[in-house]
Protein backbone atom coordinates (compact mmCIF):
# COMPACT_ATOMS: atom_id res chain seq x y z
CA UNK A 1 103.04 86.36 121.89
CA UNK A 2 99.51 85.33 122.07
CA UNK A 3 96.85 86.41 119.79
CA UNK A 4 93.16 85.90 120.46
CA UNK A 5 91.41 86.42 117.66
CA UNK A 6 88.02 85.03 115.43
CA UNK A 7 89.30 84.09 111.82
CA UNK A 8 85.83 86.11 110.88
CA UNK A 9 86.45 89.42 112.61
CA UNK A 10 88.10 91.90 110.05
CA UNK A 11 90.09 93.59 113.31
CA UNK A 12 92.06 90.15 114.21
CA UNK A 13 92.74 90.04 110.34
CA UNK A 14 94.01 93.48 110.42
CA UNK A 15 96.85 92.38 112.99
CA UNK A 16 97.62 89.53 111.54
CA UNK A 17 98.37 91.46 108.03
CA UNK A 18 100.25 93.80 109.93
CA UNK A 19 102.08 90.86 111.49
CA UNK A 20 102.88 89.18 108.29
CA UNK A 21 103.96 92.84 106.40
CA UNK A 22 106.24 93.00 109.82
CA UNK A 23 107.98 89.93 109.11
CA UNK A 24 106.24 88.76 112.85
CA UNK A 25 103.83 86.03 112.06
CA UNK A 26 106.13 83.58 113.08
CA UNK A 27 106.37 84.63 116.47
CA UNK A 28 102.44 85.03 117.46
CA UNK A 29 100.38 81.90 118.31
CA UNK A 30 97.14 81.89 117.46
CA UNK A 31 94.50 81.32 119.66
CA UNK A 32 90.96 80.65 118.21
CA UNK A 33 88.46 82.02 120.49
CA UNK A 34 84.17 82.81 120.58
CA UNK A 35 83.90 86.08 122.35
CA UNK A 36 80.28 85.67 123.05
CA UNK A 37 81.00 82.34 124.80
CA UNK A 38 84.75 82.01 126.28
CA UNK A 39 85.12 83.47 129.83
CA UNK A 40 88.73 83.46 129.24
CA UNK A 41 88.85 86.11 127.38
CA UNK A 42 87.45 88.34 129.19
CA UNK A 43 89.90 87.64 131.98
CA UNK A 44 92.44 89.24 130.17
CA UNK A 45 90.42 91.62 128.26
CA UNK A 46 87.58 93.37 130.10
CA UNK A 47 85.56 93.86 126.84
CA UNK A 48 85.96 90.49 125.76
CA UNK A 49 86.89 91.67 122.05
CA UNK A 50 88.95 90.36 119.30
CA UNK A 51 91.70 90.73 118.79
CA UNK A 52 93.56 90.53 122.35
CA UNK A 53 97.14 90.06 122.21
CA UNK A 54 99.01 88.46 125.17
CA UNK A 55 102.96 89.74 125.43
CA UNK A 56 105.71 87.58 126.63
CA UNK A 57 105.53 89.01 129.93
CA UNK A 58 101.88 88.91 130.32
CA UNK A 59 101.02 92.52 129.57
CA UNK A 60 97.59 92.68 127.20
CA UNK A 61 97.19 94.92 124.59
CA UNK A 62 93.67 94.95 123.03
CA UNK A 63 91.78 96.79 119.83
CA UNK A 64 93.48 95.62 116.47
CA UNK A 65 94.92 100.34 116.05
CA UNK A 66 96.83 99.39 119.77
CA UNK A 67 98.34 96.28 118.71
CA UNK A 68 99.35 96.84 115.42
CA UNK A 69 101.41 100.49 116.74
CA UNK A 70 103.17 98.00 119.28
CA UNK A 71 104.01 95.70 116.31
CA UNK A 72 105.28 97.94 114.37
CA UNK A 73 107.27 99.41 116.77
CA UNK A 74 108.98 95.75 117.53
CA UNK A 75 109.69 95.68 114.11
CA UNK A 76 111.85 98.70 113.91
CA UNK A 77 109.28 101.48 114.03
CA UNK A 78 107.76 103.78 110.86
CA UNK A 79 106.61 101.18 108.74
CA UNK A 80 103.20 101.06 109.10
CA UNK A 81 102.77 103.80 110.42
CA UNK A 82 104.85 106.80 109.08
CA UNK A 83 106.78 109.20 111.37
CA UNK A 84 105.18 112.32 111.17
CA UNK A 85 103.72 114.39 108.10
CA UNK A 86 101.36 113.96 105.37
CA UNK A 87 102.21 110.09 105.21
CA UNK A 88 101.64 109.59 109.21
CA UNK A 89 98.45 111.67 108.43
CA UNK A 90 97.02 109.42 105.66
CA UNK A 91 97.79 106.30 107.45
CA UNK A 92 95.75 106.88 110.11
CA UNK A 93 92.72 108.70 108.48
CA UNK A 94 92.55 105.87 106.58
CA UNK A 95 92.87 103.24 109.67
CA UNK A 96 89.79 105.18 110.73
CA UNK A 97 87.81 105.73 108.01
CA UNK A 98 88.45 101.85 107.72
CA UNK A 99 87.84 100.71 111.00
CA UNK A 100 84.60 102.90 111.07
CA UNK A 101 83.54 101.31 107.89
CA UNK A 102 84.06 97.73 108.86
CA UNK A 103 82.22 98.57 112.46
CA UNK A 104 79.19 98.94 110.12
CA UNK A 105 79.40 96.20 107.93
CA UNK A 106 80.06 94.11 110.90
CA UNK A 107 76.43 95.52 112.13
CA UNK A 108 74.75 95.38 109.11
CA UNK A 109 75.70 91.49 108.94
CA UNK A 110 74.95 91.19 112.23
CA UNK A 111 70.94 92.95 111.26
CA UNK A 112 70.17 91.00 108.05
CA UNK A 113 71.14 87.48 110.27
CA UNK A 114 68.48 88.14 112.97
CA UNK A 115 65.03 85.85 112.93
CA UNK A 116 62.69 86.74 112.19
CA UNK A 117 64.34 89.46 110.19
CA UNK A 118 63.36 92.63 111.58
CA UNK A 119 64.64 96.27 110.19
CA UNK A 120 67.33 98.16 112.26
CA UNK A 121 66.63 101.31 112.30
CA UNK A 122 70.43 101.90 111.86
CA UNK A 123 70.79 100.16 108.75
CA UNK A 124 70.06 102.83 106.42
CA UNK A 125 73.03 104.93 108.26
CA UNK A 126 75.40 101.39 107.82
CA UNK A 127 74.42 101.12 104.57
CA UNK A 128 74.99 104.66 103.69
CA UNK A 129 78.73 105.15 105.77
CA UNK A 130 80.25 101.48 103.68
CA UNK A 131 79.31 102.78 100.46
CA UNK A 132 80.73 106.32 101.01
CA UNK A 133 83.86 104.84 102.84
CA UNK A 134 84.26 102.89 99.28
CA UNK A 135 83.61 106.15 97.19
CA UNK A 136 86.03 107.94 99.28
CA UNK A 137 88.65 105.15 99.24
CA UNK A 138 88.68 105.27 95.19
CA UNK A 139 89.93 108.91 95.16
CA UNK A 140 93.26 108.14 97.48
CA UNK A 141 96.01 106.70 95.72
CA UNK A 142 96.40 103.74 97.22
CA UNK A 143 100.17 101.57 96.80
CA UNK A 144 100.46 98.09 95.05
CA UNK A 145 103.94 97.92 96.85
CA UNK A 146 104.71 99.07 99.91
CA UNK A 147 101.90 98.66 102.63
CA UNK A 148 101.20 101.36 105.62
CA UNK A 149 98.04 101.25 107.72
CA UNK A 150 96.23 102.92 105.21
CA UNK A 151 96.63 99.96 103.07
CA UNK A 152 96.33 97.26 105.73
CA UNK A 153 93.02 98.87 106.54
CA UNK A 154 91.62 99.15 103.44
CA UNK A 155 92.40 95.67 102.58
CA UNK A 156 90.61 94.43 105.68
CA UNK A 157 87.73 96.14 104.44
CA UNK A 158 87.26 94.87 101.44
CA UNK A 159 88.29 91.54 102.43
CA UNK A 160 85.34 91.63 104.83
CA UNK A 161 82.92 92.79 101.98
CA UNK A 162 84.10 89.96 100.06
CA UNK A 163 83.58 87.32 103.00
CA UNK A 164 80.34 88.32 104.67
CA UNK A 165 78.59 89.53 100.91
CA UNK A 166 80.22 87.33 98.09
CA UNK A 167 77.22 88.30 96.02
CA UNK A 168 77.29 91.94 96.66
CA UNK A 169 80.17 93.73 94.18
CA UNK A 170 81.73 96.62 95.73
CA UNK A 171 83.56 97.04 92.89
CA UNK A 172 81.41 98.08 90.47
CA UNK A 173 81.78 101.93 89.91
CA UNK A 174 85.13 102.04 91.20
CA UNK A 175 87.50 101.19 89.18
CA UNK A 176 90.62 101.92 90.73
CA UNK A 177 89.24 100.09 94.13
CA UNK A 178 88.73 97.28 91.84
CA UNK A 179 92.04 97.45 89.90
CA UNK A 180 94.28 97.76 93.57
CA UNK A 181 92.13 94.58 95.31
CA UNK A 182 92.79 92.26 92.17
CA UNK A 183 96.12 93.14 92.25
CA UNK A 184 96.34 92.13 95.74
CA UNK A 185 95.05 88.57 95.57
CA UNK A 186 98.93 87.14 95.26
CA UNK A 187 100.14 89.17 98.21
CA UNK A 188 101.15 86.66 100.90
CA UNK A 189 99.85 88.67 104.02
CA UNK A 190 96.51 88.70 102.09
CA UNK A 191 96.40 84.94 101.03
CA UNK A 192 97.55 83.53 104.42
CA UNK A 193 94.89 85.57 106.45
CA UNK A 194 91.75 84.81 104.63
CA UNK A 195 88.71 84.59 106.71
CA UNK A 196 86.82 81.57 107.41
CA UNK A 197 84.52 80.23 109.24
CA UNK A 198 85.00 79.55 112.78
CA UNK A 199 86.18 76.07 113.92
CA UNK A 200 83.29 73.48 115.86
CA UNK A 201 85.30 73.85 118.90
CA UNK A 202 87.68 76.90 118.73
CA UNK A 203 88.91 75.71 122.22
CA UNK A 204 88.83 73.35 124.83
């Protein structure tokens, strides 16, 4: 498998934590790619998004909710995402109320980089859905062991936060946010798909 992805874009890191909590990483090569810039991608992906995964047999699966259900399926099935019930529930309010949260902090960062800076109308409304996506993400009981896509996608979240605003703590006021992402810091699938920066030339 082939994985398009930006090492900065919180939706590629969601699939490759998925990947890694799978026990898949090994068998997905990355490929580095600028979505603004690389025609390639959008020959295989229309919207020319991250992440785009590339099967064996040439099907394409893109958005990071797609690929990780056909990843955890390959790996057996009801992992990440639960069977059915309350647990299937939470998994997936919480991929959303994730994904949805990381849209906006992706367009708030995108706002406060512009030159001259110039006020988005939509920031307040960015501004406003991250910090209530954190306040709401406090209450849920949230597990230091066993990940689902409730906890993939809040990690991916906050590991975003932490990349984009270093100086900006999320943390304080939440507590038990604060006490569930330090505990994370160790966990392999979070330490070997840290953002960075992109690379001079992602591709030939």
């Amino acid at each position: 498998m082939q994985l398009w992805l930006a090492f900065t874009s919180p939706f590629a890191r969601k699939v490759r934590i998925a990947a890694h909590e799978l026990g898949l990483a090994g068998e997905i090569e990355l490929v580095e790619t600028d979505p603004w810039t690389d025609a390639r991608l959008r020959a295989v992906n229309p919207l020319a998004k991250v992440p785009t995964l590339i099967l064996e047999d040439g099907e394409v699966l893109y958005e990071s909710s797609a690929i990780c259900d056909h990843l955890d399926e390959r790996a057996g099935g009801g992992r990440l995402f639960p069977r059915s019930g309350r647990e299937r529930r939470r998994a997936l309010r919480l991929q959303g109320l994730t994904d949805g949260a990381a849209t906006a902090a992706g367009r708030l960062f995108a706002a406060e980089r512009r030159a001259p800076p110039q006020l988005d109308p939509m920031t307040p409304r960015f501004e406003q859905a991250i910090a209530a996506s954190l306040d709401a993400i406090e209450t849920e009981s949230l597990s230091k062991d066993v990940f689902t896509m409730a906890e993939v996608g809040v990690a991916c979240l906050l590991g975003y936060l932490d990349f984009r605003w270093p100086e900006r703590d999320f943390r304080a006021g939440r507590p038990a946010l604060s006490d569930w992402w330090t505990a994370m810091a160790d966990r392999p699938s979070i330490v070997a798909t840290a953002h960075r920066l992109p690379a001079v030339d992602p591709l030939p």
